[in-house]
C-alpha atoms as a PDB file:
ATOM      1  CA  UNK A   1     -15.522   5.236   0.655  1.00  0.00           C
ATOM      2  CA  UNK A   2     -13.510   4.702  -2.718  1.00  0.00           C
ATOM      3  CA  UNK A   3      -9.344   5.121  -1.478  1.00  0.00           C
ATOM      4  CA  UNK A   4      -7.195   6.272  -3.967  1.00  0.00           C
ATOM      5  CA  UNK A   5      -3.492   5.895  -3.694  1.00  0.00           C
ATOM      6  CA  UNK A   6      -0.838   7.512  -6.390  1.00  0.00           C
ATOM      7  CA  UNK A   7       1.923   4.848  -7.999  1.00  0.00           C
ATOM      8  CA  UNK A   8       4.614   6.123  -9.308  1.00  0.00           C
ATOM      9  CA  UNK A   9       6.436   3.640 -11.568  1.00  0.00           C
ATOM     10  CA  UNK A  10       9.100   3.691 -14.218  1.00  0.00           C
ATOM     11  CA  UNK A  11      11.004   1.146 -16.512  1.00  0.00           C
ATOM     12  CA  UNK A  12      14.633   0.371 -15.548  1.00  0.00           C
ATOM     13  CA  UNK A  13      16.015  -1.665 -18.045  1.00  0.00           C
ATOM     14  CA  UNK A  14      14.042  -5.129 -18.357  1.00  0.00           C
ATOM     15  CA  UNK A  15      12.270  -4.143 -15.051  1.00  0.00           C
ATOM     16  CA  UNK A  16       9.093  -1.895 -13.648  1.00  0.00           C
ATOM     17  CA  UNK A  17       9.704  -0.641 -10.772  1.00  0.00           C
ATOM     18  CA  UNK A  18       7.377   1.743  -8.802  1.00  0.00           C
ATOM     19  CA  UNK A  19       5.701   2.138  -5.490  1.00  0.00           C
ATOM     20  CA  UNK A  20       3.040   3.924  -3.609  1.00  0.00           C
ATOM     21  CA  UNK A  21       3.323   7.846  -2.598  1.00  0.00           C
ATOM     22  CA  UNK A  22       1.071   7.562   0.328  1.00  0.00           C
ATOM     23  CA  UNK A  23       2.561   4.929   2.237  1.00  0.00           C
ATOM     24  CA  UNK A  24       6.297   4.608   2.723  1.00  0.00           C
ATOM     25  CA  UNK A  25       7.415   0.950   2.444  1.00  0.00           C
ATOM     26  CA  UNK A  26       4.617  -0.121  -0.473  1.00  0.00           C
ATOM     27  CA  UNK A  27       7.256  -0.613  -3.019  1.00  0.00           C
ATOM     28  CA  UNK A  28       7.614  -3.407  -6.080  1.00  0.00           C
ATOM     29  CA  UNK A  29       9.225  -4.539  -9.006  1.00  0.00           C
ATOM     30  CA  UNK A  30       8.026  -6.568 -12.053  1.00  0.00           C
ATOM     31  CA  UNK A  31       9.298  -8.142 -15.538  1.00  0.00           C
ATOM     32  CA  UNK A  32       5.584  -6.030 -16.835  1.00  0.00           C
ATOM     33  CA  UNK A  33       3.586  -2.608 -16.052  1.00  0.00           C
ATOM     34  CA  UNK A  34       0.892  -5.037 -15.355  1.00  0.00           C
ATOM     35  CA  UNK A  35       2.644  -7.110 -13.034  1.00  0.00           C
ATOM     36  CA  UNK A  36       3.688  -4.241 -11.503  1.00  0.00           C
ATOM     37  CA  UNK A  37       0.384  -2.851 -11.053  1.00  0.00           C
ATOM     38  CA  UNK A  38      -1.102  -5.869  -9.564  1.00  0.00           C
ATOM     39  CA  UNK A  39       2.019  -6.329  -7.352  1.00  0.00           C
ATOM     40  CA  UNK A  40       1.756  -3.044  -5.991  1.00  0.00           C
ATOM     41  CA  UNK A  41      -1.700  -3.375  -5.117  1.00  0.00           C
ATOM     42  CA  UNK A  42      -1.532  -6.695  -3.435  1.00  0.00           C
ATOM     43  CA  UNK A  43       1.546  -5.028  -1.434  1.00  0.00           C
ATOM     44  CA  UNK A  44      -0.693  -1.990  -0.436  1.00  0.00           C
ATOM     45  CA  UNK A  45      -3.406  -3.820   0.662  1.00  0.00           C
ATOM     46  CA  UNK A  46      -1.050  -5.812   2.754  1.00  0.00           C
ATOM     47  CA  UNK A  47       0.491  -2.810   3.993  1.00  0.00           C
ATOM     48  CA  UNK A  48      -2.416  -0.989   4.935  1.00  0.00           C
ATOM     49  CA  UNK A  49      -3.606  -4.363   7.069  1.00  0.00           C
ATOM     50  CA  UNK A  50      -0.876  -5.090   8.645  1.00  0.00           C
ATOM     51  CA  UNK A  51      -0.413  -1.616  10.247  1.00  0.00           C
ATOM     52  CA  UNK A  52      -4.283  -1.770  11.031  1.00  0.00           C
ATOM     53  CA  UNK A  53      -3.681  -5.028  12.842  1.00  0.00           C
ATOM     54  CA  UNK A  54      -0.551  -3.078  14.618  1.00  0.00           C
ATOM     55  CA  UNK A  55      -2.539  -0.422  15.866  1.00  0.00           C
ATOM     56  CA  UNK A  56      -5.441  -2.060  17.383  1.00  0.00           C
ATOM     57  CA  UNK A  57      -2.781  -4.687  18.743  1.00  0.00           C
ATOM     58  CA  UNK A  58      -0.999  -1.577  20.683  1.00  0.00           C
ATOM     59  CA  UNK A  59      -3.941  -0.406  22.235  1.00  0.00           C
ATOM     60  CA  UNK A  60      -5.295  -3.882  23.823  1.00  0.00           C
ATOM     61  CA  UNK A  61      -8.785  -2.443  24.699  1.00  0.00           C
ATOM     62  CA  UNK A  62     -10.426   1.250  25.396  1.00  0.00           C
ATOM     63  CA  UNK A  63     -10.796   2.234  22.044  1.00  0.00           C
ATOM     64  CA  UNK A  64     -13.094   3.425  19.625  1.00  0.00           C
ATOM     65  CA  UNK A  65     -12.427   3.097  15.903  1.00  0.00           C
ATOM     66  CA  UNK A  66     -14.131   6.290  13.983  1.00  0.00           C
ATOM     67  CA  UNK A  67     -13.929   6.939   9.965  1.00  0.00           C
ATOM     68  CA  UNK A  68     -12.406  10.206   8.852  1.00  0.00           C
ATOM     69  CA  UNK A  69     -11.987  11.192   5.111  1.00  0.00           C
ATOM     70  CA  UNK A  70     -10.058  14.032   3.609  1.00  0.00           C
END
């Protein structure tokens, strides 16, 4: 399954700044619009993994993971 996210990013003076729609808390800043990208996606994938971890660490045992897509 290909995941999309949406980044919204601007310049701010010397600076990009932007983060990621989706998931509250993916956010970054970088001297470049490619750093930027590449920051933000390192953060995202970070993001999205820790929570995972979180999750299943909550529950202990007794679950059953299941794919959805929308």
């Amino acid at each position: 399954m290909n995941k999309e996210y949406t980044a919204v990013i601007k310049q701010d003076g010397n600076w990009w700044i932007g983060w990621i729609e989706e998931v509250p808390g993916v956010n970054c800043q970088e001297p470049t619009h490619e750093e930027l990208l590449k920051s933000l996606k390192v953060t995202l994938q970070e993001a999205l993994e820790f929570n995972r971890q979180d999750a299943l660490a909550a529950l202990k045992s007794g679950y059953k993971e299941e794919k959805i897509a929308i």
